[in-house]
Each structure stands twice: as structure tokens, then as C-alpha cells.
Protein backbone atom coordinates (compact mmCIF):
# COMPACT_ATOMS: atom_id res chain seq x y z
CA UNK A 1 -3.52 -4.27 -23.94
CA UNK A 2 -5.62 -4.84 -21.27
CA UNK A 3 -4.88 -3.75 -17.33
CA UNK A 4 -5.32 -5.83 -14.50
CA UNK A 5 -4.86 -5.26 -10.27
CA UNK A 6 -1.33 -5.91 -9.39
CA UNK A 7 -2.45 -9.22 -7.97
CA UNK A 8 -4.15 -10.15 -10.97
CA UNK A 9 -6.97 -11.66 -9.27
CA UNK A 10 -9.77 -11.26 -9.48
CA UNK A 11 -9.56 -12.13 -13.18
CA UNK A 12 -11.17 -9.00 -14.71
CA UNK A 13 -9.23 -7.68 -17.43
CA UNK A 14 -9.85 -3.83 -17.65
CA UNK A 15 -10.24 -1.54 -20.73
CA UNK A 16 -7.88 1.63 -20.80
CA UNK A 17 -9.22 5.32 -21.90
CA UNK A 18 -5.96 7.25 -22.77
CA UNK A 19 -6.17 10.81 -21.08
CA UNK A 20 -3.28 12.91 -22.11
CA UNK A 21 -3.50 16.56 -20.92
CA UNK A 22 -5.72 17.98 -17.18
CA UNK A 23 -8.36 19.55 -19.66
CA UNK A 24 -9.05 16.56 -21.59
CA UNK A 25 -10.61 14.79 -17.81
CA UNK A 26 -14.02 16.21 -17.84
CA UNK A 27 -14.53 15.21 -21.69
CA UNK A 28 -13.12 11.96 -21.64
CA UNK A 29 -15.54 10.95 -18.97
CA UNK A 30 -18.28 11.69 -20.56
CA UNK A 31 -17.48 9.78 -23.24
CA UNK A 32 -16.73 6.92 -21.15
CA UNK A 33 -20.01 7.27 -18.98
CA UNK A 34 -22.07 8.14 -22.45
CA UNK A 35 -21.16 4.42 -23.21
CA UNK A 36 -20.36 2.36 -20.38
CA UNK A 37 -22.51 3.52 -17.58
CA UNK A 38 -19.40 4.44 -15.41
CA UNK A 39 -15.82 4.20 -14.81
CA UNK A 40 -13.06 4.44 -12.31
CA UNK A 41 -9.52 6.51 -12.48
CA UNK A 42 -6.41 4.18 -12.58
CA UNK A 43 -2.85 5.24 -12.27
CA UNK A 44 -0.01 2.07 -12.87
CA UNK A 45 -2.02 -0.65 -11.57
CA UNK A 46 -0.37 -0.86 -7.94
CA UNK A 47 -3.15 -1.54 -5.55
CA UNK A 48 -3.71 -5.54 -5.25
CA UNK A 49 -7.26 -6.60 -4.93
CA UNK A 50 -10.14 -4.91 -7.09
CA UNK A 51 -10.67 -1.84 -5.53
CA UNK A 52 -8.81 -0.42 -8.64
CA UNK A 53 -11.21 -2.49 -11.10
CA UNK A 54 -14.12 -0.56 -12.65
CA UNK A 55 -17.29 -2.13 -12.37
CA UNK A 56 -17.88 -1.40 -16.31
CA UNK A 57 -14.23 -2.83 -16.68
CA UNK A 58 -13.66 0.75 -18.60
CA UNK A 59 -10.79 2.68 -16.78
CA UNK A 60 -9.44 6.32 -17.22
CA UNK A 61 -5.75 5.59 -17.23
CA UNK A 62 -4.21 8.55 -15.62
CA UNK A 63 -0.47 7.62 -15.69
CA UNK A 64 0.44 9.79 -18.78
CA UNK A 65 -0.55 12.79 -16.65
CA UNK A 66 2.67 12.57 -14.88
CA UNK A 67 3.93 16.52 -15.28
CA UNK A 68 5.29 18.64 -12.37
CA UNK A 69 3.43 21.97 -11.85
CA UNK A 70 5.70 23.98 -9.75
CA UNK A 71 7.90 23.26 -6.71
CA UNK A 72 9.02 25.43 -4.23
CA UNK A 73 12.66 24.25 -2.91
CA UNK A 74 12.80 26.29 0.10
CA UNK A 75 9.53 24.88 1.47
CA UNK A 76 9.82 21.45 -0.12
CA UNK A 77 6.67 21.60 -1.55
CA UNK A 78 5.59 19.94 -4.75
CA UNK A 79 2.57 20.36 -7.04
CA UNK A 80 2.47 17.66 -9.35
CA UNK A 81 -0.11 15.47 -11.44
CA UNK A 82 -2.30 12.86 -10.06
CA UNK A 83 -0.13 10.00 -12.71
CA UNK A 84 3.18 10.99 -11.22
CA UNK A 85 4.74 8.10 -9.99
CA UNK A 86 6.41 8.24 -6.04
CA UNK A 87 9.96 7.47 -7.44
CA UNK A 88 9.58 9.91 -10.54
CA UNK A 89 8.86 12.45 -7.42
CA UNK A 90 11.90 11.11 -5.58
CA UNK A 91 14.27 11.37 -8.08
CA UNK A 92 14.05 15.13 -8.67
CA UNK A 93 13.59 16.16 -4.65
CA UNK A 94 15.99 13.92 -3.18
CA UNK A 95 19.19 15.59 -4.70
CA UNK A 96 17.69 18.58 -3.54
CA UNK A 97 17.47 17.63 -0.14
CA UNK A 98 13.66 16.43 0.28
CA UNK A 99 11.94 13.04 0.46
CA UNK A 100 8.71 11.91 1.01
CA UNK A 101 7.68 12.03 4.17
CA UNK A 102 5.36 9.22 4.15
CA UNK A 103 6.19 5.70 1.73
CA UNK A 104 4.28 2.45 0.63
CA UNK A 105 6.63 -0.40 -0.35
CA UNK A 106 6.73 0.41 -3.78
CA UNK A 107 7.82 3.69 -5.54
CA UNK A 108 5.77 3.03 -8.61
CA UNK A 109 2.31 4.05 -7.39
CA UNK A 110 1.22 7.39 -8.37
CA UNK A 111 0.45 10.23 -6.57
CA UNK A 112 -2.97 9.80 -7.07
CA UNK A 113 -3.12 6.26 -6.04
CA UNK A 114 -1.48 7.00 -2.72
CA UNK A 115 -3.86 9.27 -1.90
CA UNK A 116 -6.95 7.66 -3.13
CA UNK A 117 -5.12 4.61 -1.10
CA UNK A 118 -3.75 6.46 1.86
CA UNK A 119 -1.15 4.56 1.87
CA UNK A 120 1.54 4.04 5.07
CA UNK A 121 4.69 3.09 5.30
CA UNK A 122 7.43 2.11 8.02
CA UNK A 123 7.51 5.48 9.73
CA UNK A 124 3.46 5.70 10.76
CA UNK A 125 4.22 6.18 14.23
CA UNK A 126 5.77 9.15 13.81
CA UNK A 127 4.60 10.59 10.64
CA UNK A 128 1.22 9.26 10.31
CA UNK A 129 -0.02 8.33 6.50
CA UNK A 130 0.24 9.94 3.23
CA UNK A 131 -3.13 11.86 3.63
CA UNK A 132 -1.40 13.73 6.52
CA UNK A 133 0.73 15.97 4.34
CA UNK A 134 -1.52 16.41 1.37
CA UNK A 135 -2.24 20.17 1.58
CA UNK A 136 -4.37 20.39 -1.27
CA UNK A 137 -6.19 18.37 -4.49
CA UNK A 138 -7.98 19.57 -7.67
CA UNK A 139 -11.30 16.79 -7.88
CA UNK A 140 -13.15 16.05 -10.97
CA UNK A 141 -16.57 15.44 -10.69
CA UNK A 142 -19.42 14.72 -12.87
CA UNK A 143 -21.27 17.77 -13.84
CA UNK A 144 -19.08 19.96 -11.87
CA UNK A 145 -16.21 22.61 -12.54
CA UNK A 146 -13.02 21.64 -10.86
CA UNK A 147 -13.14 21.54 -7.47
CA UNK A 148 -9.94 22.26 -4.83
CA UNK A 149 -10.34 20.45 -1.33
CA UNK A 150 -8.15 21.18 1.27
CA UNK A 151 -8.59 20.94 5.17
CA UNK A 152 -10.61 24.59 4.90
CA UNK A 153 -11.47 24.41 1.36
CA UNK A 154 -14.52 21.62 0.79
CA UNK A 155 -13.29 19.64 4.11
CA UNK A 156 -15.99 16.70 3.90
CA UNK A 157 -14.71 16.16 0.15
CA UNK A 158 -11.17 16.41 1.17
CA UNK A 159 -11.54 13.89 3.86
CA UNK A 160 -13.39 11.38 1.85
CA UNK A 161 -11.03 11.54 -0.82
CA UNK A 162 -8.69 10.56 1.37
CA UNK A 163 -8.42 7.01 1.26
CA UNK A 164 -11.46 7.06 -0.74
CA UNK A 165 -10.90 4.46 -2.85
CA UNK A 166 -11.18 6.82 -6.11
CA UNK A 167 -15.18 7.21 -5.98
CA UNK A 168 -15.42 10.65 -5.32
CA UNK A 169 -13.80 11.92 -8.32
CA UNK A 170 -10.92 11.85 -10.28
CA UNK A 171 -7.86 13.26 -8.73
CA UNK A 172 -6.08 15.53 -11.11
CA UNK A 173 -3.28 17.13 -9.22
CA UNK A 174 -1.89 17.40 -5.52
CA UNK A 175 0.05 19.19 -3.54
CA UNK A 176 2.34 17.94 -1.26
CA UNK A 177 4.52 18.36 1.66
CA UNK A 178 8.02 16.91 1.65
CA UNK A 179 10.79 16.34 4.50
CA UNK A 180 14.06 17.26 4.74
CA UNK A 181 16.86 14.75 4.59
CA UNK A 182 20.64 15.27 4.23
CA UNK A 183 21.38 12.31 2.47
CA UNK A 184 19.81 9.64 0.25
CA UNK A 185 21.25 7.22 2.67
CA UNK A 186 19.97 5.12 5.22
CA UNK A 187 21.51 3.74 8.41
CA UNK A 188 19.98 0.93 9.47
CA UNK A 189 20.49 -1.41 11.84
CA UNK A 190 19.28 -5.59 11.57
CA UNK A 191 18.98 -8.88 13.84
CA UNK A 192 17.09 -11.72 14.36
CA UNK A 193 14.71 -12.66 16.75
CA UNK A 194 13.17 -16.38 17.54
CA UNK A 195 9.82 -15.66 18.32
CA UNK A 196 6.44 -12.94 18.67
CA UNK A 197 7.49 -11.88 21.58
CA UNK A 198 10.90 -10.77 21.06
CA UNK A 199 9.23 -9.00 18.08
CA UNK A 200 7.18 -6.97 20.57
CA UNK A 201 9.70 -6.59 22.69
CA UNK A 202 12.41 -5.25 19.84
CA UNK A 203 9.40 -3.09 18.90
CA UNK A 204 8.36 -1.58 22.50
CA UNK A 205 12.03 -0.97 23.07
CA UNK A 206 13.55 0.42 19.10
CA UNK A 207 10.38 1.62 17.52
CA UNK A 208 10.58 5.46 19.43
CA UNK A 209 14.35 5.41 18.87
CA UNK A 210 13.77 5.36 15.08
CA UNK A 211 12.27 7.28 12.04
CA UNK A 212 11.59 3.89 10.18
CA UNK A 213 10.46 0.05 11.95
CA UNK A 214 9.14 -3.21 10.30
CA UNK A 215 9.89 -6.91 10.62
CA UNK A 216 9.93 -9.38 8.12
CA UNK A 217 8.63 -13.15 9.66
CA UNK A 218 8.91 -16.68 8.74
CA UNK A 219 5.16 -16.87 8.40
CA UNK A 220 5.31 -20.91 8.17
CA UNK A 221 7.28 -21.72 11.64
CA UNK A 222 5.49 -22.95 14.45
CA UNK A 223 5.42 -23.80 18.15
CA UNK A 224 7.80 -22.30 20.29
CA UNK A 225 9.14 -20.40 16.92
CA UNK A 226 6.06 -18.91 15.67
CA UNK A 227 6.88 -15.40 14.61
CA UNK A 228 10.61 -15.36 14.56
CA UNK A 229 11.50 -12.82 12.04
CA UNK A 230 14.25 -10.30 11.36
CA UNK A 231 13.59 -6.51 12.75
CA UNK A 232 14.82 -3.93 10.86
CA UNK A 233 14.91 -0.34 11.75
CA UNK A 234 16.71 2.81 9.88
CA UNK A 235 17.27 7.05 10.01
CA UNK A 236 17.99 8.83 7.00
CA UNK A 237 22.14 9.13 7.37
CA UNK A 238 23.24 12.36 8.58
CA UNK A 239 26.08 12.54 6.53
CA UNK A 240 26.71 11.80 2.81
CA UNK A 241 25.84 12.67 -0.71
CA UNK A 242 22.69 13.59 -2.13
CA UNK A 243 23.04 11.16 -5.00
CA UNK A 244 20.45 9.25 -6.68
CA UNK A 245 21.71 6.06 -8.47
CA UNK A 246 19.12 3.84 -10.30
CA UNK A 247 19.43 0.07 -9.24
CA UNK A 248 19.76 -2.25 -11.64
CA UNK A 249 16.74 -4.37 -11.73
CA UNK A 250 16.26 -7.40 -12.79
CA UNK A 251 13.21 -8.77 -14.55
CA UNK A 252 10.70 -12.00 -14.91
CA UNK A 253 10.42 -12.33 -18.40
CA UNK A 254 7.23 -14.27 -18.20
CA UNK A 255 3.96 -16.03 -15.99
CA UNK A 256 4.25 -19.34 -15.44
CA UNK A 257 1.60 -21.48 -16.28
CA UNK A 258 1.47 -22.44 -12.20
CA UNK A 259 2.38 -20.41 -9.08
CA UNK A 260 6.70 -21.35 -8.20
CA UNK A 261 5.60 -20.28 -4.92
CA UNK A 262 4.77 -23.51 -2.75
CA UNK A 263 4.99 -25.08 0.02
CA UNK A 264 8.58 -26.94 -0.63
CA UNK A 265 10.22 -23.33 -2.01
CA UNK A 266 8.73 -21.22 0.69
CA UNK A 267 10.17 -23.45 3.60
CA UNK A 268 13.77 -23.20 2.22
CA UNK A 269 13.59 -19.75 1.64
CA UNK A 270 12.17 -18.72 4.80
CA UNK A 271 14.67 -21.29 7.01
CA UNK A 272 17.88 -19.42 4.54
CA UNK A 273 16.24 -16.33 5.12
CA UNK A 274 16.44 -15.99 8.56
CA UNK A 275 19.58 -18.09 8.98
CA UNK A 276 21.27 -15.36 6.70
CA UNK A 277 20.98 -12.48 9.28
CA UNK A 278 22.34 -11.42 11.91
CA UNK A 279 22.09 -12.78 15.76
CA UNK A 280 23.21 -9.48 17.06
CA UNK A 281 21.90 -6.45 15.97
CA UNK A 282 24.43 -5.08 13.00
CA UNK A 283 24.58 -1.46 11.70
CA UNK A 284 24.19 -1.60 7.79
CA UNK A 285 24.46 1.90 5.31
CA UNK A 286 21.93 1.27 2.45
CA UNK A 287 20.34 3.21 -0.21
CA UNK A 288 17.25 4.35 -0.12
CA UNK A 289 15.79 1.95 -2.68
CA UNK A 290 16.76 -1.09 -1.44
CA UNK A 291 15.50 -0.41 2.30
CA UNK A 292 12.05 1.05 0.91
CA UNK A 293 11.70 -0.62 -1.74
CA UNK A 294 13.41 -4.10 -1.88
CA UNK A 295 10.77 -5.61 -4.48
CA UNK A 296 10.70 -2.83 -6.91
CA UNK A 297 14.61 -4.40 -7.71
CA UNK A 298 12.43 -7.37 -9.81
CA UNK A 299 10.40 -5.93 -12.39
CA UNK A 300 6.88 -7.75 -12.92
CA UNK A 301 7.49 -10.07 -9.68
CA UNK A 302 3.77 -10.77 -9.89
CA UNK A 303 4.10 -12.74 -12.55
CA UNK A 304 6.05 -15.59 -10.48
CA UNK A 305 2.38 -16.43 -8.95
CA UNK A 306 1.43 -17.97 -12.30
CA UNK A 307 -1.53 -17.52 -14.38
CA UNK A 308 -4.02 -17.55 -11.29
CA UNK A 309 -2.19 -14.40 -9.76
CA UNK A 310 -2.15 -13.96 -5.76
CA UNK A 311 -4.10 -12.45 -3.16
CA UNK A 312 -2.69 -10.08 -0.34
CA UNK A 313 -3.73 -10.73 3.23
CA UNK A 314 -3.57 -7.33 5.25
CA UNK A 315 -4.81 -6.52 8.55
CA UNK A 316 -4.24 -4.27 11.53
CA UNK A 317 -5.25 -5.61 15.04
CA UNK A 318 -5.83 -2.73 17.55
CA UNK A 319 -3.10 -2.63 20.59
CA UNK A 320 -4.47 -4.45 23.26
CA UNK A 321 -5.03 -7.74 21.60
CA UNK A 322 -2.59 -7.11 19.05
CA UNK A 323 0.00 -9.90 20.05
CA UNK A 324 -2.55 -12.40 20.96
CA UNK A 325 -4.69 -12.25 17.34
CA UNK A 326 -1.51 -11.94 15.29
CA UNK A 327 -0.32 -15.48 16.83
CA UNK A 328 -3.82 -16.92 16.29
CA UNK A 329 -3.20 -15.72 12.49
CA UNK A 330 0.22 -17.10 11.83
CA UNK A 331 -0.40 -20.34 14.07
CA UNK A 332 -3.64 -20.69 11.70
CA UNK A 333 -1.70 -19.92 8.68
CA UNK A 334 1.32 -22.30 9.45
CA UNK A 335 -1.28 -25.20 10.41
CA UNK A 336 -3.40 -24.50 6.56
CA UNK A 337 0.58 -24.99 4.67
CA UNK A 338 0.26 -22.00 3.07
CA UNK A 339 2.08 -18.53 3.18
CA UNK A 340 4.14 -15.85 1.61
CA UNK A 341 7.78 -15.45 1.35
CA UNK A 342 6.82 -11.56 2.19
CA UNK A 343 5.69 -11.48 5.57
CA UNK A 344 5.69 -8.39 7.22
CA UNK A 345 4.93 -7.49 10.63
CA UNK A 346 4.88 -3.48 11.79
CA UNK A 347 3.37 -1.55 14.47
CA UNK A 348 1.15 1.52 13.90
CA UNK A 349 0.75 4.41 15.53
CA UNK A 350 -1.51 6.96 16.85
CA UNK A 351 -1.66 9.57 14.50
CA UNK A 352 -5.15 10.37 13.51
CA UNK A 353 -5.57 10.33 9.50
CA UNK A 354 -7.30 13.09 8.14
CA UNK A 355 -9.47 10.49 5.35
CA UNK A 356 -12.66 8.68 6.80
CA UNK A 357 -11.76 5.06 5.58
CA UNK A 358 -8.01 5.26 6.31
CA UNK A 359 -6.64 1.74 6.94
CA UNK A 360 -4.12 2.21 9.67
CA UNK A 361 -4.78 2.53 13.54
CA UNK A 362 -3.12 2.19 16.73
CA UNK A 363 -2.25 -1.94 16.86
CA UNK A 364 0.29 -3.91 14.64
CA UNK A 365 0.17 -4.55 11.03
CA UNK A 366 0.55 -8.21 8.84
CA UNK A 367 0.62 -8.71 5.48
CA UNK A 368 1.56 -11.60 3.84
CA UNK A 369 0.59 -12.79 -0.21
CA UNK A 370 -0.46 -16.27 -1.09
CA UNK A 371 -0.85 -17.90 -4.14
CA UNK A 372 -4.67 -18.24 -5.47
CA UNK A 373 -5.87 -21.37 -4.51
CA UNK A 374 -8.87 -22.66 -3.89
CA UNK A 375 -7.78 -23.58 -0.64
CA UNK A 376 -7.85 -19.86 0.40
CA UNK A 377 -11.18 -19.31 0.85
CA UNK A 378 -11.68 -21.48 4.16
CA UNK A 379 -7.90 -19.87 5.20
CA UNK A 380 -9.36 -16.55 4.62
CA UNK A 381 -12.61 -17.20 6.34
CA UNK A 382 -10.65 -18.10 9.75
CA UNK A 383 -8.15 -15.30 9.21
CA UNK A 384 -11.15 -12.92 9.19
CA UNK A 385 -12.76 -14.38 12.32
CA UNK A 386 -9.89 -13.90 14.05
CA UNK A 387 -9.36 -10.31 12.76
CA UNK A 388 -13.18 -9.28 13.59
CA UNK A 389 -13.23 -10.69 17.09
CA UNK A 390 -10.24 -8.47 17.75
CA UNK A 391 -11.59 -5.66 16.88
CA UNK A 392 -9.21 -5.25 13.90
CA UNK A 393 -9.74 -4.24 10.08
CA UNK A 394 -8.47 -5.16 6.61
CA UNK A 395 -6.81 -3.18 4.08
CA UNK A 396 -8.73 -1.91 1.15
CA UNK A 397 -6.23 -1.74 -1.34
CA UNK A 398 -5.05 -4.76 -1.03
CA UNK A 399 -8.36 -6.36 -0.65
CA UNK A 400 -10.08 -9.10 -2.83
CA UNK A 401 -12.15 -11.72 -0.63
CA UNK A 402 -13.57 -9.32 2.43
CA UNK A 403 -17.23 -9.60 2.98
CA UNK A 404 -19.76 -6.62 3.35
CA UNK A 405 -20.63 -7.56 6.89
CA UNK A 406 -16.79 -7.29 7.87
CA UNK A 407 -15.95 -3.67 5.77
CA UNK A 408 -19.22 -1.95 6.97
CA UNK A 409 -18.55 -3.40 10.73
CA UNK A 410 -14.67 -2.25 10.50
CA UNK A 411 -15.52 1.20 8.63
CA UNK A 412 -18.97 2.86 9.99
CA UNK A 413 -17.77 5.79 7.92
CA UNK A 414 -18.88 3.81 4.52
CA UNK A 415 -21.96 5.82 4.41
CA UNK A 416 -20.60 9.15 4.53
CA UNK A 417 -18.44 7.88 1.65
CA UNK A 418 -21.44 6.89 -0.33
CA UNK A 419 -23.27 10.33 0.39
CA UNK A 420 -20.29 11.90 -1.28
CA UNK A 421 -19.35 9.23 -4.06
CA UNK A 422 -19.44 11.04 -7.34
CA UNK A 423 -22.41 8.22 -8.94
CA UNK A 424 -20.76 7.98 -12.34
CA UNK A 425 -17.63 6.40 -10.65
CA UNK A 426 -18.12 2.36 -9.50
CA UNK A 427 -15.40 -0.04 -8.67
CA UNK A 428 -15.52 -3.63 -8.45
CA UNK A 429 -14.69 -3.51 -4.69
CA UNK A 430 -17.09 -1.20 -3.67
CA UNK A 431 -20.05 -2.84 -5.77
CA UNK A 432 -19.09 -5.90 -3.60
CA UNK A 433 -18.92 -4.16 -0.04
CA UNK A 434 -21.83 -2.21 -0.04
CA UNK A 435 -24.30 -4.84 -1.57
């Protein structure tokens, strides 16, 4: 069976090498190389775009390595394979009292992939990203015995494996450093608002107050409206059991021959949507799957974008023109009749990544995901404008469409990447950015 980027687009269907045990790595690329030329590490097909596409279309699929090492309760530390999953992690440390400290929106990336990614979640103003509590990393590399990289132990390789993309080896294990939580509850707390301001506003005045912030916006409402959304903000609970129940999760059977995301279905959702909640702001107990992870509920939800798949738009827009560019986007995006019934809206922090082409910085956050069309290209091209004259940068991971010009303006650190890029690892993404 062939393996494809989450978003399924671009359309090039990837070849899987089956690598059972840490020893077998070294061996199994060669073999790959020996043939193909190169390859690329995948874990469970998560990231969006083609940065997890080989450019040989032959991957090392990593997700069988998904063993636990050691972990030390008392410390909440975990050593675990690169093809761990997040929620395979969760559900042994969280009825021991420890959670990740750092969370994409999906618990089925591996550990590997979150590095490699760097990913973020809904607490990086306090916490920072995933790369920030990765102590150490065994690295693969071609002609090479194992190599550890830590913040003292090979720095420069530690740093560009962060958020590296997977090109400067193949991650075999990590070792991590969880937080302490006293439930596997969260309280959170919802409501409304009617426009981007109010989002800013809910933002400047809740975000501090809070371990976890993000918004979800009616991408397609304009005028006086544009931005309304519902803000949603949450703590661990203090109080409660240590439980971890799987959700029941349903499933779509099967792709569509077209996308049953239009411009019809997405209107009535997103007018239900944020009819449905709250005016006032209304305390809500959750689990934590459902607040992290509400997609992860609807197994292969990809698939409802048809046969042609979907592309994720993600940007961050640096802090002092933050509000202005991210109503440019959605005005431009309302005005083209296309959008995403997941819109979300966030505001980054600070805190200084320790990887050289980490994503997030100090500004807000949007990412939406749109049906491929043909009509995205000339969307895309004024999104990006916009994004570049602000100063701002799009995600890698998610990333299908961005043009060398834009990555190499938005990351000057590219080259120090390259220097270090083991030369028998190529991906489709970075073939395309560094042209």
C-alpha cells in the first residue's frame, strides 16, 4: 500500500521500507540509497504538505519502532522510539500523573515527527514548542556510528534537527521531558465573540490567565463580522481522577470522488457553529482528548476532501502587524468563496526555540484547510503577499505551494540546514525550496 502526506496533495504516492528493530536503521538505508539514490524517514503520515515526501518517493517507515526504553516516574522523563505515537505516550504517563508538556492537534504523530516538525500547540506562550523539552536524540547518519545530540552534546546537529524537516538524519529515539498534571481533565472555559478585535482583546486580556488559548473563526464572514469566532481557553483540572478513557471514534469509510466541503456546506456550518456557543463566557469540564484533539474523534477525516485531497494554509504574522495582516487574509479569503470549516486563530509567544527553522514566533497564528482547487493558486499567491509584506512566515509541515523566494526570505537559517543535511536524505519540499 502506498503512503501519502496527510493532505494527500501533492499527488505523490510514496513507497514504504519496513524497519522493524533500532539496529536494522543503518542497513536498511543503505539498501534504500544503493537503489534509489536517497530517501526520507516517515512516521504515520501526519504532516500535510510534502515535506514528508521523499524525493525518490522511497520512505523508511519508522512507525513500527514504537517501543519505550525506560521511564523514570519521579522525574517524568521518557525515553522512547522515534515511531511512538504522542497518544501511545499519553496513555501510559497520564495515569501516572504526567502529560506532555507541549501538543500539536493531533495525538497520532510520532515522536519523531514532532520533533523533526517542532510542532506547537495551544500553550506556546508559556511553554514554548516541542523542541524545548527534548533533552536528548540518537541521529542516524550516512556513514556514521550513532550519534547523541543534546544542547552540550553535538549542539549545531541538535539544533538543526530540530524542526529540521528530517534531512539531517534519521531520528531513532528521544528523550523527553514531561509535566505534571493532577488530572486528565480539563477546565475550560468558552464564548463567542463578533469580530477580530474582540479576538485580540479576549486574547490580550485571558491568554496570561491560562495554560492553554486558541480560537476557532468563521473564516467566510465579512464586513463588520470578519473574524468572529469562539475563544476557548483551559488548565489541566486540579482535582479528579487520573483516568484515561478511549473515545469512541467514528470513521469515514471512504473518499469521495469530489471534495463535500463547499461553499453551500461551509456557510451553514460555520453560521450553526458559532450560533451553538455561548454569548457569555461558560465554564465546561472536558477530557483531554476532546479539547486537544477534537479531530482525532473521526478517523481518516481527510478523506471527506475527495480524491484531489486539501491543502493547509498556515502562517504566523509577527506582533505588531499581526491584527492588521490577519484581516487582510480572511477579508481576502471571504471575498475568493473559499475556506475551511477549521479555522483557527492563536497567539504565539516569546519563547525562543532551540531548532534553527522553528515555525512559531512572537505574532498570532491562522490556519485554515481548503479543498484543492485550481482556484487556489491565485488565493494562495495573495495570501502570501500579504504574509511577506508583514514580515510573517509559513509553516513547513503543513506546506505544499510556498515558493523558494518566500522560505529562504522567512528562514535565513536554510543554509546552515543544508551545511548539515545528511546528502543521502531529500524530500520533496526541500528539493522545491532550495532550487
Amino acid at each position: 500500500m502506498s503512503l501519502y502526506s496527510w493532505g494527500r496533495y501533492p499527488d505523490k504516492p510514496q513507497t514504504a521500507n519496513a524497519c522493524s528493530w533500532r539496529s536494522e536503521i543503518p542497513s536498511r538505508v543503505e539498501q534504500i540509497i544503493a537503489r534509489h539514490g536517497s530517501t526520507l524517514a516517515y512516521g504515520n503520515g501526519r504532516s500535510y504538505g510534502d515535506s514528508c515526501l521523499a524525493a525518490s518517493d522511497q520512505v523508511l517507515s519508522m512507525r513500527s519502532l514504537d517501543r519505550f526504553i525506560s521511564i523514570d516516574w519521579e522525574q517524568g522523563i521518557v525515553v522512547a522510539e522515534a515511531g511512538v505515537t504522542l497518544g501511545e505516550i499519553l496513555a501510559i504517563t497520564i495515569p501516572q500523573g504526567w502529560f506532555l508538556p507541549v501538543t500539536p492537534g493531533t495525538q497520532f504523530a510520532t515522536l519523531g515527527g514532532a520533533i523533526a516538525n517542532d510542532v506547537h500547540g495551544k500553550n506556546h506562550h508559556l511553554r514554548g514548542t516541542f523542541g524545548n523539552h527534548v533533552r536528548h536524540f540518537g541521529l542516524n547518519r550516512h556513514g556514521q556510528t550513532q550519534v547523541t545530540c543534546s544542547p552540550t552534546e553535538n549542539p549545531e546537529l541538535y539544533a538543526a534537527t530540530i524542526g529540521g524537516l528530517g534531512l539531517t538524519g534519521v531520528i531513532i529515539w528521544a528523550e523527553i521531558q514531561l509535566m505534571p498534571i493532577r488530572s486528565s481533565q480539563i477546565d475550560s472555559t468558552l464564548v463567542r465573540f463578533d469580530n477580530l478585535g474582540e479576538f485580540f482583546a479576549l486574547s490580550a486580556e485571558l491568554d496570561h490567565q491560562h495554560e492553554y488559548s486558541v480560537a476557532w473563526i468563521d473564516c467566510l464572514a465579512k464586513g463588520d463580522k470578519t473574524g468572529r469566532g469562539v475563544f476557548i481557553v483551559g488548565d489541566h483540572a486540579r482535582y479528579g481522577s487520573l483516568d484515561v478513557h478511549e473515545r469512541a471514534k467514528r470513521t469515514v469509510p471512504l473518499t469521495p470522488p469530489i471534495s463535500l466541503i463547499n461553499n453551500l456546506s461551509l456557510h451553514a456550518f460555520n453560521e450553526a457553529y458559532w450560533r451553538l456557543h455561548p454569548a457569555q463566557r461558560t465554564p465546561k469540564r472536558v477530557s483531554y482528548e476532546p479539547f486537544f484533539y477534537p479531530l482525532d474523534g473521526i478517523l481518516h477525516w481527510n478523506r471527506i476532501y475527495g480524491r484531489r485531497g486539501f491543502q493547509q494554509y498556515q502562517c504566523v504574522i509577527p506582533e505588531d502587524s499581526a491584527e492588521k495582516a490577519i484581516r487582510a487574509l480572511l477579508t481576502s479569503i471571504a471575498a475568493s468563496g473559499q475556506g475551511s470549516f477549521l479555522a483557527v486563530l492563536k497567539r504565539c509567544g516569546d519563547i525562543a526555540s532551540p531548532g534553527l527553522l522553528s515555525f512559531p514566533q512572537a505574532g498570532t497564528s491562522l490556519a485554515l484547510d481548503f479543498p484543492q482547487t485550481a482556484a487556489l493558486l491565485p488565493l494562495f499567491k495573495r495570501l502570501d503577499a500579504i504574509v511577506s509584506e508583514a514580515g510573517g512566515r509559513l509553516y513547513p509541515a503543513k506546506d505544499a505551494h510556498m515558493s523558494g523566494s518566500d522560505f529562504r526570505k522567512a528562514y535565513p537559517d536554510w543554509e546552515k540546514l543544508e551545511a548539515l543535511r545528511d546528502p543521502t536524505l531529500m524530500s520533496h519540499f526541500w528539493k522545491r525550496v532550495i532550487a
